[in-house]
N, C-alpha and C. Protein backbone atom coordinates (compact mmCIF):
# COMPACT_ATOMS: atom_id res chain seq x y z
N UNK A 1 -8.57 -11.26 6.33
CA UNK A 1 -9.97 -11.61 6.11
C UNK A 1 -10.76 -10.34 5.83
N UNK A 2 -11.52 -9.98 4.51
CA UNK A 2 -12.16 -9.00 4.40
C UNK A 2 -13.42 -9.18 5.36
N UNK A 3 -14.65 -7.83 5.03
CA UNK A 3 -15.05 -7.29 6.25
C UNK A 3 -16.39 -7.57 5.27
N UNK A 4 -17.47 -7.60 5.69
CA UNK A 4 -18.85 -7.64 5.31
C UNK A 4 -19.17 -6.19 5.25
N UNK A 5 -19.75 -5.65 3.63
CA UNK A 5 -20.44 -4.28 3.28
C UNK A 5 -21.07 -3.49 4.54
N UNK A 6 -21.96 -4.64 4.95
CA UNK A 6 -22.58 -3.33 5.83
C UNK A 6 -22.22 -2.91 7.02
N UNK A 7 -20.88 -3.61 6.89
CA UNK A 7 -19.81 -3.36 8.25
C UNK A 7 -19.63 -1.92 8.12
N UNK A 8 -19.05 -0.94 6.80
CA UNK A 8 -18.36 -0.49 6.35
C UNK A 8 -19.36 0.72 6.49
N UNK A 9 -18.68 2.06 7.39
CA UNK A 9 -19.57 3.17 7.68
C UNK A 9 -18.56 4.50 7.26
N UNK A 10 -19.87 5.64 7.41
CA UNK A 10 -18.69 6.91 7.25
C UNK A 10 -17.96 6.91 8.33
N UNK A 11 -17.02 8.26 8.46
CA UNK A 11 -16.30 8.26 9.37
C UNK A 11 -15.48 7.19 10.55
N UNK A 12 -15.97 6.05 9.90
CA UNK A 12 -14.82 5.16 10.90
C UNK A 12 -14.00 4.80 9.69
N UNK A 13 -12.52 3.89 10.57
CA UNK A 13 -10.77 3.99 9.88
C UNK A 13 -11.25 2.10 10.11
N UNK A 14 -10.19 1.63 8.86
CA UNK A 14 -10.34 0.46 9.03
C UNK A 14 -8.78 0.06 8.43
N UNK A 15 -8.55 -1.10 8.75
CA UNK A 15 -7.21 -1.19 8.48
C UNK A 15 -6.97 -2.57 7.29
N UNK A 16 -5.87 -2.31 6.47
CA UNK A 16 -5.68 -3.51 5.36
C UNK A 16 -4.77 -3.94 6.12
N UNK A 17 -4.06 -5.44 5.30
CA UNK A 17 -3.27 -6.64 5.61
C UNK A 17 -2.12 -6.04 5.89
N UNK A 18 -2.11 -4.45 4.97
CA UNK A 18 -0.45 -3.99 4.98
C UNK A 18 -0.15 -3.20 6.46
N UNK A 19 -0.97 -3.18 6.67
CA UNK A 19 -1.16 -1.66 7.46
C UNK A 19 -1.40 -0.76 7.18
N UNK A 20 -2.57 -0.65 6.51
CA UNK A 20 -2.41 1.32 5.65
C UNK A 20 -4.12 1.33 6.37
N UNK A 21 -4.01 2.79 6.87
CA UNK A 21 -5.12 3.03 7.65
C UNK A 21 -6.14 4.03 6.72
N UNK A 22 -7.49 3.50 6.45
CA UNK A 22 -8.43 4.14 5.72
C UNK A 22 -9.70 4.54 6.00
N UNK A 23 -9.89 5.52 6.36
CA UNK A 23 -10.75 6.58 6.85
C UNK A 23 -11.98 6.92 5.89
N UNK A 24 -13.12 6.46 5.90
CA UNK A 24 -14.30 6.16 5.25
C UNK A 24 -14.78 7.88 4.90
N UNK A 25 -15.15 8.73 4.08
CA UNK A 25 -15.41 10.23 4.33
C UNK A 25 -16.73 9.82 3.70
N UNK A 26 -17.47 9.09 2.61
CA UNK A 26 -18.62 9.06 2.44
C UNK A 26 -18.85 7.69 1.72
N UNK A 27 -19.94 7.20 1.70
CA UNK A 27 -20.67 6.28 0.48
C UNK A 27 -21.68 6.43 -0.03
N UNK A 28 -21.74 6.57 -1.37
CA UNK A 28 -23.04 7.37 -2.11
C UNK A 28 -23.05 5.95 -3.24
N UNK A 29 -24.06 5.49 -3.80
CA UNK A 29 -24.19 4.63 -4.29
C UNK A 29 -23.58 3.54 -4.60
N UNK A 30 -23.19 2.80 -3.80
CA UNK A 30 -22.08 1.67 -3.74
C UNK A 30 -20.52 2.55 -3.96
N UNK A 31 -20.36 3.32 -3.78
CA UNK A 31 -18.81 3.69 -3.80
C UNK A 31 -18.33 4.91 -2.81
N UNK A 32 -17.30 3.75 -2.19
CA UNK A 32 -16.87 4.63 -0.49
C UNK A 32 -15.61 5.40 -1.47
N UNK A 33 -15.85 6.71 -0.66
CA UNK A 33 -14.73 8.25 -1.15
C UNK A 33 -13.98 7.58 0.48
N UNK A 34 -12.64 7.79 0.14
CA UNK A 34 -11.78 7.46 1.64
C UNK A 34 -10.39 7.94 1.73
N UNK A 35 -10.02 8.36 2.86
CA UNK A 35 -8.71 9.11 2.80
C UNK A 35 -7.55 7.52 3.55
N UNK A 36 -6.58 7.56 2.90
CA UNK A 36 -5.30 6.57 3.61
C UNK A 36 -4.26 6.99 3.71
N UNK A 37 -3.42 6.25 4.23
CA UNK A 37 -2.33 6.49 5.30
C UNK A 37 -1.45 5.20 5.76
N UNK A 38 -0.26 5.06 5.70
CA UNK A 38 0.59 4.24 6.52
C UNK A 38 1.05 4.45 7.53
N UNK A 39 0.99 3.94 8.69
CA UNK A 39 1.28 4.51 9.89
C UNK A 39 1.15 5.67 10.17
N UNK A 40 -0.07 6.16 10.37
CA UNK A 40 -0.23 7.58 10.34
C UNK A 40 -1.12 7.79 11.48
N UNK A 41 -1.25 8.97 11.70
CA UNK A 41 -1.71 10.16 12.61
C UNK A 41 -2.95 10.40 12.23
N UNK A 42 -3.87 11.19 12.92
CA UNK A 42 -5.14 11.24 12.16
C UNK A 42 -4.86 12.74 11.16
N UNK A 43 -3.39 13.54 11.66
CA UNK A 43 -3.10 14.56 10.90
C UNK A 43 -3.07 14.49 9.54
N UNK A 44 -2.12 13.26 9.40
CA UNK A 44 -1.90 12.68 8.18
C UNK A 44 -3.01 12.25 7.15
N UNK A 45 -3.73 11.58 8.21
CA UNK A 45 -4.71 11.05 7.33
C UNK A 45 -5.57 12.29 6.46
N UNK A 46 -5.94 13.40 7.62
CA UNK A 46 -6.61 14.39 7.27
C UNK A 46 -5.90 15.44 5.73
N UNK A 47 -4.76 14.97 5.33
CA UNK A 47 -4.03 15.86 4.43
C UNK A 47 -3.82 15.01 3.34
N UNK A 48 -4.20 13.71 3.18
CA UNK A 48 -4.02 13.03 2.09
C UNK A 48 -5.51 12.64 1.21
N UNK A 49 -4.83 12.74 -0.37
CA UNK A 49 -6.22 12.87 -1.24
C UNK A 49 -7.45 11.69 -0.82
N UNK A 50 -8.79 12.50 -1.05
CA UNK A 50 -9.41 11.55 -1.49
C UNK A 50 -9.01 10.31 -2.55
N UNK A 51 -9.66 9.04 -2.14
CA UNK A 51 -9.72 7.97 -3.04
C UNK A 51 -10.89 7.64 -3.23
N UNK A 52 -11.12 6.65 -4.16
CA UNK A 52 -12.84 5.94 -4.63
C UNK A 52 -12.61 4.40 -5.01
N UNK A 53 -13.17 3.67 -4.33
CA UNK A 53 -13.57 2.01 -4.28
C UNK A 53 -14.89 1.93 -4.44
N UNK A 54 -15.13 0.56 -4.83
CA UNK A 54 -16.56 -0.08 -4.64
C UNK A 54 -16.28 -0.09 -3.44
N UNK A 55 -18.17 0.02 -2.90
CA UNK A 55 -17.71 -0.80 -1.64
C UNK A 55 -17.56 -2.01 -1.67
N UNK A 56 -18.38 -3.19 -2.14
CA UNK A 56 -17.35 -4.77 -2.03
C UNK A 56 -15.99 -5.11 -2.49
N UNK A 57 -15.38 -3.80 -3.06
CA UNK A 57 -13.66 -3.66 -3.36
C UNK A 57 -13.70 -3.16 -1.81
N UNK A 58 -13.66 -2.24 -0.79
CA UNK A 58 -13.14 -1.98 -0.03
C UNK A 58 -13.25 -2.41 0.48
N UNK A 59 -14.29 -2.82 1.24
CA UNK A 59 -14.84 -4.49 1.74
C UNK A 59 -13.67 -5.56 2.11
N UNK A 60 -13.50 -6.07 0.80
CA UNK A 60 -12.40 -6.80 0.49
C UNK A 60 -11.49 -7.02 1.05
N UNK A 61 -10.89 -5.58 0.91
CA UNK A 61 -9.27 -5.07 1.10
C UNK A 61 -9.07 -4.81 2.70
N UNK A 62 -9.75 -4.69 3.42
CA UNK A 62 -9.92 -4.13 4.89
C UNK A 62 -10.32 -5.36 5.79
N UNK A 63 -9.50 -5.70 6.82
CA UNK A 63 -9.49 -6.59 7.93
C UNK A 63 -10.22 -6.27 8.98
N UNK A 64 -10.24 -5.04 9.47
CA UNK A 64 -11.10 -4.78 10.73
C UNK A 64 -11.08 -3.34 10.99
N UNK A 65 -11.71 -2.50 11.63
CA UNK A 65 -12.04 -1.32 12.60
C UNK A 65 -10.71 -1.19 13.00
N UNK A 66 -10.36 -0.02 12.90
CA UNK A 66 -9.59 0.45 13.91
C UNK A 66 -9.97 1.45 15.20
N UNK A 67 -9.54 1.96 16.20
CA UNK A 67 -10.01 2.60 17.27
C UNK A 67 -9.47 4.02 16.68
N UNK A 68 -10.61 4.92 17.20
CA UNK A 68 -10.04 6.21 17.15
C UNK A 68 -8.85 7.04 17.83
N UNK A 69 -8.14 7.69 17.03
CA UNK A 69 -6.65 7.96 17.31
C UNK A 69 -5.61 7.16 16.69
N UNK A 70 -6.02 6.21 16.19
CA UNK A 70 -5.15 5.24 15.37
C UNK A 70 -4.82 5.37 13.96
């Protein structure tokens, strides 16, 4: 079940259907910059490229919050 826009903040991780964990780094005019990860570490997350979505594409794609450390 995707997530409602204004759910969708900097710095929090949210998770898709697959499991791939995505880490919000900014949103500047409808489009979230975000770092991801599969089963990952926040190490991991921190070393993998930026990406760029709409936000009602990322929206979409993302089921819920994850907790920090996850």
């Amino acid at each position: 079940m995707s997530m409602g826009t204004s759910s969708i903040l900097v710095g929090k991780s949210y998770r898709t259907p697959h499991d791939e964990i995505r880490t919000v780094q900014s949103i500047d005019n409808g489009e979230v910059i975000y770092r991801t990860a599969s089963g990952a570490t926040p190490a991991m997350i921190a070393r993998s490229a930026d990406q760029k979505l709409s936000l009602e594409d990322f929206a979409a794609q993302v089921e819920g919050e994850v907790s920090e450390g996850v």
